[in-house]
N, C-alpha and C. Protein backbone atom coordinates (compact mmCIF):
# COMPACT_ATOMS: atom_id res chain seq x y z
N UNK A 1 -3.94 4.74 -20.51
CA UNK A 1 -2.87 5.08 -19.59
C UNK A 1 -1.82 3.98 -19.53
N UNK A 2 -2.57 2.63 -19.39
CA UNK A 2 -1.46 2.04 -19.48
C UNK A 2 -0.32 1.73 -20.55
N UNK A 3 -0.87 2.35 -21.72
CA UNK A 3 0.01 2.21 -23.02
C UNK A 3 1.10 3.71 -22.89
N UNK A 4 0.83 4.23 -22.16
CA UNK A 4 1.46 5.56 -21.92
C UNK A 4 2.69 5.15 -20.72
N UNK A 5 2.18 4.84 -20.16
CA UNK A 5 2.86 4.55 -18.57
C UNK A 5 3.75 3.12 -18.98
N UNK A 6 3.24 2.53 -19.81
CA UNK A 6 3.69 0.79 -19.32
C UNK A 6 4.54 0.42 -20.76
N UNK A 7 3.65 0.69 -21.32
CA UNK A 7 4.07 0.06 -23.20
C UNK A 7 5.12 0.77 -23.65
N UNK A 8 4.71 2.21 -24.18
CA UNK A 8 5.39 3.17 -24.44
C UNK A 8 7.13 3.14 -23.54
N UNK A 9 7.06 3.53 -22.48
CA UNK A 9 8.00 3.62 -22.04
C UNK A 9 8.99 2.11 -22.22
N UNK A 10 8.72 1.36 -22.13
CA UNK A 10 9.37 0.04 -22.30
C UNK A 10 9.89 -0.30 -23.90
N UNK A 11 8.41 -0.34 -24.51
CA UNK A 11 9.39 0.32 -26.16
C UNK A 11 10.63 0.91 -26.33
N UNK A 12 10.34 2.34 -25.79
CA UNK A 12 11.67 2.91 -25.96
C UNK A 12 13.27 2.93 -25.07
N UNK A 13 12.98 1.31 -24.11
CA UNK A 13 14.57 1.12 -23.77
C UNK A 13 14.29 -0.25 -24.08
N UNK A 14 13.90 -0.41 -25.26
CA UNK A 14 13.65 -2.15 -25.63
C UNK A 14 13.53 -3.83 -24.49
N UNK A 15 12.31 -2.64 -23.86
CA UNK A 15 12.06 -3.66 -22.31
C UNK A 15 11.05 -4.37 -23.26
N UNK A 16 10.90 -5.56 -22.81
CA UNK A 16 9.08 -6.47 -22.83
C UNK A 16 8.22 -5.50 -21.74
N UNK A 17 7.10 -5.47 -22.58
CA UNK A 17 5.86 -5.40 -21.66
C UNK A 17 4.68 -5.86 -21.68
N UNK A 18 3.90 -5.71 -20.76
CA UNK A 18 2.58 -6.94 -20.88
C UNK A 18 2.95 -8.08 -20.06
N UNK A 19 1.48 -8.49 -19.83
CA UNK A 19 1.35 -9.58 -19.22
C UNK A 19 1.18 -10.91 -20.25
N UNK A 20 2.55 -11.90 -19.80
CA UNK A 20 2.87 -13.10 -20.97
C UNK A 20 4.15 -13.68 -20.63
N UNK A 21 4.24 -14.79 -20.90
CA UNK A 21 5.21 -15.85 -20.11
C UNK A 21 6.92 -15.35 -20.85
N UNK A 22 7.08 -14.92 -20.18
CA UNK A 22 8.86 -14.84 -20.10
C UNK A 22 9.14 -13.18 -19.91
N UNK A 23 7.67 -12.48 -19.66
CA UNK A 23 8.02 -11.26 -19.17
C UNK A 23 8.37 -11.05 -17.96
N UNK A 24 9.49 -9.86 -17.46
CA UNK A 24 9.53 -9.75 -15.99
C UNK A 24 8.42 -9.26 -15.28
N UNK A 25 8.24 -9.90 -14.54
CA UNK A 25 6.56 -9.85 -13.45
C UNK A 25 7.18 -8.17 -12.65
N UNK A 26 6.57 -7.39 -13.63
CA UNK A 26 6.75 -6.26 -12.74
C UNK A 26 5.68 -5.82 -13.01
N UNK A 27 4.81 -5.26 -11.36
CA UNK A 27 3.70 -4.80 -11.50
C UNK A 27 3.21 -3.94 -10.10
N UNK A 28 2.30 -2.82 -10.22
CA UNK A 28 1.59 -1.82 -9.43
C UNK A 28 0.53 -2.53 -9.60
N UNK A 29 -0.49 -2.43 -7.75
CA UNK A 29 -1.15 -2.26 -7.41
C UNK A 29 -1.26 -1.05 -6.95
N UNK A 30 -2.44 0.15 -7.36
CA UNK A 30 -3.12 1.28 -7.33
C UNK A 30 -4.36 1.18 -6.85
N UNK A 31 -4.59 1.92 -5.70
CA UNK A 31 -5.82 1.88 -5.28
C UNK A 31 -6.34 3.55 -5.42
N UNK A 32 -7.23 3.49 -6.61
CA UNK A 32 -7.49 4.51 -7.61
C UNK A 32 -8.37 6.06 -6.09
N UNK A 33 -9.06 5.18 -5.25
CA UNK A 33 -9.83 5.55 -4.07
C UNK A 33 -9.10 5.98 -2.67
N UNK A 34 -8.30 5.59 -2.98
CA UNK A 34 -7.00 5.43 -1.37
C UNK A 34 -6.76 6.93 -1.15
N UNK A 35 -6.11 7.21 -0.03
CA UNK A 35 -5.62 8.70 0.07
C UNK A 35 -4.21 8.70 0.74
N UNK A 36 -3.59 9.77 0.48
CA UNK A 36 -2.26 9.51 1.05
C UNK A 36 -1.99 11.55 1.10
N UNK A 37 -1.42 11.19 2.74
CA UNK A 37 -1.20 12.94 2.61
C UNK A 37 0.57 12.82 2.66
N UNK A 38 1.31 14.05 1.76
CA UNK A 38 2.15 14.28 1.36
C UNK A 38 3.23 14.48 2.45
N UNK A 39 4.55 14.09 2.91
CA UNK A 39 5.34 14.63 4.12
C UNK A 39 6.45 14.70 3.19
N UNK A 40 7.16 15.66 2.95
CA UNK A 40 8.19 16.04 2.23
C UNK A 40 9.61 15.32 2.61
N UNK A 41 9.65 14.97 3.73
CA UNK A 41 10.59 14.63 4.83
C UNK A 41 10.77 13.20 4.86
N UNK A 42 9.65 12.72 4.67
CA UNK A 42 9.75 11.23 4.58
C UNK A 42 9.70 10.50 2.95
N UNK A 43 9.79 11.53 2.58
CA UNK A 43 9.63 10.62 0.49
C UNK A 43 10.87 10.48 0.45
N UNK A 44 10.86 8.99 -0.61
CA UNK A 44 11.82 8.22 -0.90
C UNK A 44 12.41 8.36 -1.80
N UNK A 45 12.56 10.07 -1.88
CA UNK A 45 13.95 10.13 -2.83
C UNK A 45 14.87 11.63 -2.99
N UNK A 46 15.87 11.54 -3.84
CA UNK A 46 16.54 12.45 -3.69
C UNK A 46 16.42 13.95 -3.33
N UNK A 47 15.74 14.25 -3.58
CA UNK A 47 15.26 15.56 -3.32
C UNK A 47 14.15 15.63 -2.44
N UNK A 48 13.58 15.95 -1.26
CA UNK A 48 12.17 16.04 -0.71
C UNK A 48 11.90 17.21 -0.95
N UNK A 49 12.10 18.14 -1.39
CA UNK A 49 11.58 19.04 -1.88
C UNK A 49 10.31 18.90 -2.78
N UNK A 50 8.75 19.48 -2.12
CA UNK A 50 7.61 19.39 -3.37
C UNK A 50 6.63 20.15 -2.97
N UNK A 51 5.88 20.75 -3.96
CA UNK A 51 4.93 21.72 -3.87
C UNK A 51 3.76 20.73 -3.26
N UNK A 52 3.60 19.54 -3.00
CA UNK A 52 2.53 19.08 -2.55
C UNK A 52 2.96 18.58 -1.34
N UNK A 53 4.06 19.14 -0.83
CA UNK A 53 4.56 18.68 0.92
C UNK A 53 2.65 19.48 1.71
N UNK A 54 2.15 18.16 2.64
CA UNK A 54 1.28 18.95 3.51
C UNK A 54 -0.60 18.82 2.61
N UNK A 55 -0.12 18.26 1.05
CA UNK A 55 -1.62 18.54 0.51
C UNK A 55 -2.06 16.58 0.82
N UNK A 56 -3.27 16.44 0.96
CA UNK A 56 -3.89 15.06 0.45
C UNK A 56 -4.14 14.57 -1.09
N UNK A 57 -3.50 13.43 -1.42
CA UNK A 57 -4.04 13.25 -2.66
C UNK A 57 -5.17 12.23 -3.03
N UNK A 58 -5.08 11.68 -3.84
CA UNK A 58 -6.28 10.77 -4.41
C UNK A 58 -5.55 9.89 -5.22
N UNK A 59 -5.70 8.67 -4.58
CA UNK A 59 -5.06 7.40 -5.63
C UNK A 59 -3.72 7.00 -4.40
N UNK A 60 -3.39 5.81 -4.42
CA UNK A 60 -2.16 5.46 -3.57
C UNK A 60 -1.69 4.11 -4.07
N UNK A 61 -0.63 3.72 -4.56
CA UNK A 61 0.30 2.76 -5.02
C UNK A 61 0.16 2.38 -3.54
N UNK A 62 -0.27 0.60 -3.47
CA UNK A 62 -0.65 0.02 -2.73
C UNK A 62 0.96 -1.43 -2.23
N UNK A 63 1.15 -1.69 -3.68
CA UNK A 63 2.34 -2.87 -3.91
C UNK A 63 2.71 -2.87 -5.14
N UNK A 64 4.05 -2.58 -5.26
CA UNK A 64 5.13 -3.05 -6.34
C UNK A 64 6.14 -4.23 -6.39
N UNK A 65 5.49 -4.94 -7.42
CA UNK A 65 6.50 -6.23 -7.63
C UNK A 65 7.51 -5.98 -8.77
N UNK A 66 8.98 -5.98 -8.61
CA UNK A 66 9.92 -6.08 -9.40
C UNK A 66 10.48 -7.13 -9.63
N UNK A 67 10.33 -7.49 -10.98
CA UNK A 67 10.94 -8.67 -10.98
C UNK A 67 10.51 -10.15 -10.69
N UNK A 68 8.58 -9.84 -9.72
CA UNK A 68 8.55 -10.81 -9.03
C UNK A 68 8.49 -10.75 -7.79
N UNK A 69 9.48 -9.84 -7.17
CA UNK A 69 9.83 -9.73 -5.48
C UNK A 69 8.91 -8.08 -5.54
N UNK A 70 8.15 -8.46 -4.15
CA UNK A 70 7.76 -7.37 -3.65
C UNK A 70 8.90 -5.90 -2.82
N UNK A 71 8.56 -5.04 -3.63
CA UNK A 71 9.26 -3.67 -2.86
C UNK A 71 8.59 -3.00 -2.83
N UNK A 72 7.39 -2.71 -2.17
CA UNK A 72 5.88 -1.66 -1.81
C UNK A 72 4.91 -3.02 -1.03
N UNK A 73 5.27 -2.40 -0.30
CA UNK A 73 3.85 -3.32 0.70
C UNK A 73 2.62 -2.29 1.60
N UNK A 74 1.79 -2.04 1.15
CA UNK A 74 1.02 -1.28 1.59
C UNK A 74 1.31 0.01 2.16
N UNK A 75 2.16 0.11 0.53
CA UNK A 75 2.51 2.11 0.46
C UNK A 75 3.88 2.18 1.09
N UNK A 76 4.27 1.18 1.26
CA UNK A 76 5.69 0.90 2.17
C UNK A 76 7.13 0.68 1.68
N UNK A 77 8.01 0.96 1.51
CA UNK A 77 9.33 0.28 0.67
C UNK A 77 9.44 -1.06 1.87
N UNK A 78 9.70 -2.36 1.10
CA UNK A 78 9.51 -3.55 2.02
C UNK A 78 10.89 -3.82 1.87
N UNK A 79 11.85 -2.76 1.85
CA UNK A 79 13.20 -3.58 1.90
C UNK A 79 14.11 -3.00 0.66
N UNK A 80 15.36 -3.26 0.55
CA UNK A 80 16.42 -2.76 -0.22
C UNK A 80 15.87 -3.25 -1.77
N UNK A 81 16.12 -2.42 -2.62
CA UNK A 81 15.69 -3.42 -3.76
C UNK A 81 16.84 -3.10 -4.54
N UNK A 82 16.66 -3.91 -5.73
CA UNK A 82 17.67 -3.74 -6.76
C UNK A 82 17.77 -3.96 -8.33
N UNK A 83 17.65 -2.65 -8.94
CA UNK A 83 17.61 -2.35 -10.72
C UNK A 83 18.53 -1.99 -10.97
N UNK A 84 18.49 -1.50 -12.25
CA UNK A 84 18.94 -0.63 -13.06
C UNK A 84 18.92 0.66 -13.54
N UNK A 85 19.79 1.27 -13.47
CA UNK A 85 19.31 2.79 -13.87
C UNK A 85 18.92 2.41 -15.42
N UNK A 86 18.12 3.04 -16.48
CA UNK A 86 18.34 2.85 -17.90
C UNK A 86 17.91 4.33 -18.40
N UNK A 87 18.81 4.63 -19.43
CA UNK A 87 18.11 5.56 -20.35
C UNK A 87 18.09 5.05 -21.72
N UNK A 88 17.58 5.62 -22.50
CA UNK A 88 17.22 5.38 -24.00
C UNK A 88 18.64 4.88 -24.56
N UNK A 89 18.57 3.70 -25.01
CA UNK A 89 19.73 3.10 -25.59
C UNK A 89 20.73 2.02 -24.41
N UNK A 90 20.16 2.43 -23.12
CA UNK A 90 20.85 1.70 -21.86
C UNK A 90 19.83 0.03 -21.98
N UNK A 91 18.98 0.16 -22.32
CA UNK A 91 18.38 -1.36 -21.94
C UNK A 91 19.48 -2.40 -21.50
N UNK A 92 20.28 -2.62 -22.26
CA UNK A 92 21.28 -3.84 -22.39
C UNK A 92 21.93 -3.78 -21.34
N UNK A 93 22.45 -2.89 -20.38
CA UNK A 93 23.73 -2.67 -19.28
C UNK A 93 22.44 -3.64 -18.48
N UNK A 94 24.11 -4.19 -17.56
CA UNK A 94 23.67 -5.20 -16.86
C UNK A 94 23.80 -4.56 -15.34
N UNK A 95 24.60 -3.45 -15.56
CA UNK A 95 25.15 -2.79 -14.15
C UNK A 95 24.17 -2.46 -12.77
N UNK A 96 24.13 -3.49 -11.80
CA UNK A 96 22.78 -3.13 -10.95
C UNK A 96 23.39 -1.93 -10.10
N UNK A 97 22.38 -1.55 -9.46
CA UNK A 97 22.25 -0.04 -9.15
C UNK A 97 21.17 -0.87 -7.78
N UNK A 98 22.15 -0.48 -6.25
CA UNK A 98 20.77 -0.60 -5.32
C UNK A 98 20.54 0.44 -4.62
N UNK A 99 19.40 0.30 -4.32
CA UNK A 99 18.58 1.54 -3.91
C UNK A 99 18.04 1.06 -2.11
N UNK A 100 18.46 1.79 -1.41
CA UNK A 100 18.31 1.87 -0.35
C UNK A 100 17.37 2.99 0.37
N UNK A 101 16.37 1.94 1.44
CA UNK A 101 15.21 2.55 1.38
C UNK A 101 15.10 3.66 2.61
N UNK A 102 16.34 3.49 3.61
CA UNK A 102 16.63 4.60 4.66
C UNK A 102 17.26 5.48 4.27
């Protein structure tokens, strides 16, 4: 999975990946056991629209570090963060893009 999820995808916008000195420290904590029930209303993103508004799931992204800096603190957006949009061939743009978590 993680060559699917992590490698793969980074390959193809010529990101580094892996853990190794001069990579960007970006990383999920998953708590494979955790549960999290679905509110359509409160997801953090464009559309709340989802067939799993109301179901429980299995597995819960616990903390995301971008970059280094935490933006997920116990399932939480911990604050404004700030990337890049990229698609295939975008790696290089430097153009940040912030994402606001209200």
């Amino acid at each position: 999975l993680a060559d699917w999820w992590c490698h793969r995808p980074a390959a193809m916008l010529g990101l580094p990946a892996g853990i190794r000195e001069g990579a960007p420290a970006n990383f999920v904590a998953f708590d494979p056991d955790g549960r999290c029930t679905v509110d359509g209303r409160s997801l953090q993103h464009r559309h709340p629209v989802t067939p799993y508004d109301g179901s429980t799931l299995r597995g819960r992204v616990e903390y995301v570090w971008l970059r280094g800096r935490v933006i997920v603190k116990n399932g939480t957006l911990a604050g404004a963060c700030v990337g890049r949009a990229l698609g295939v061939g975008d790696a290089t743009s430097n153009e940040p893009v912030r994402i606001d978590p209200t």
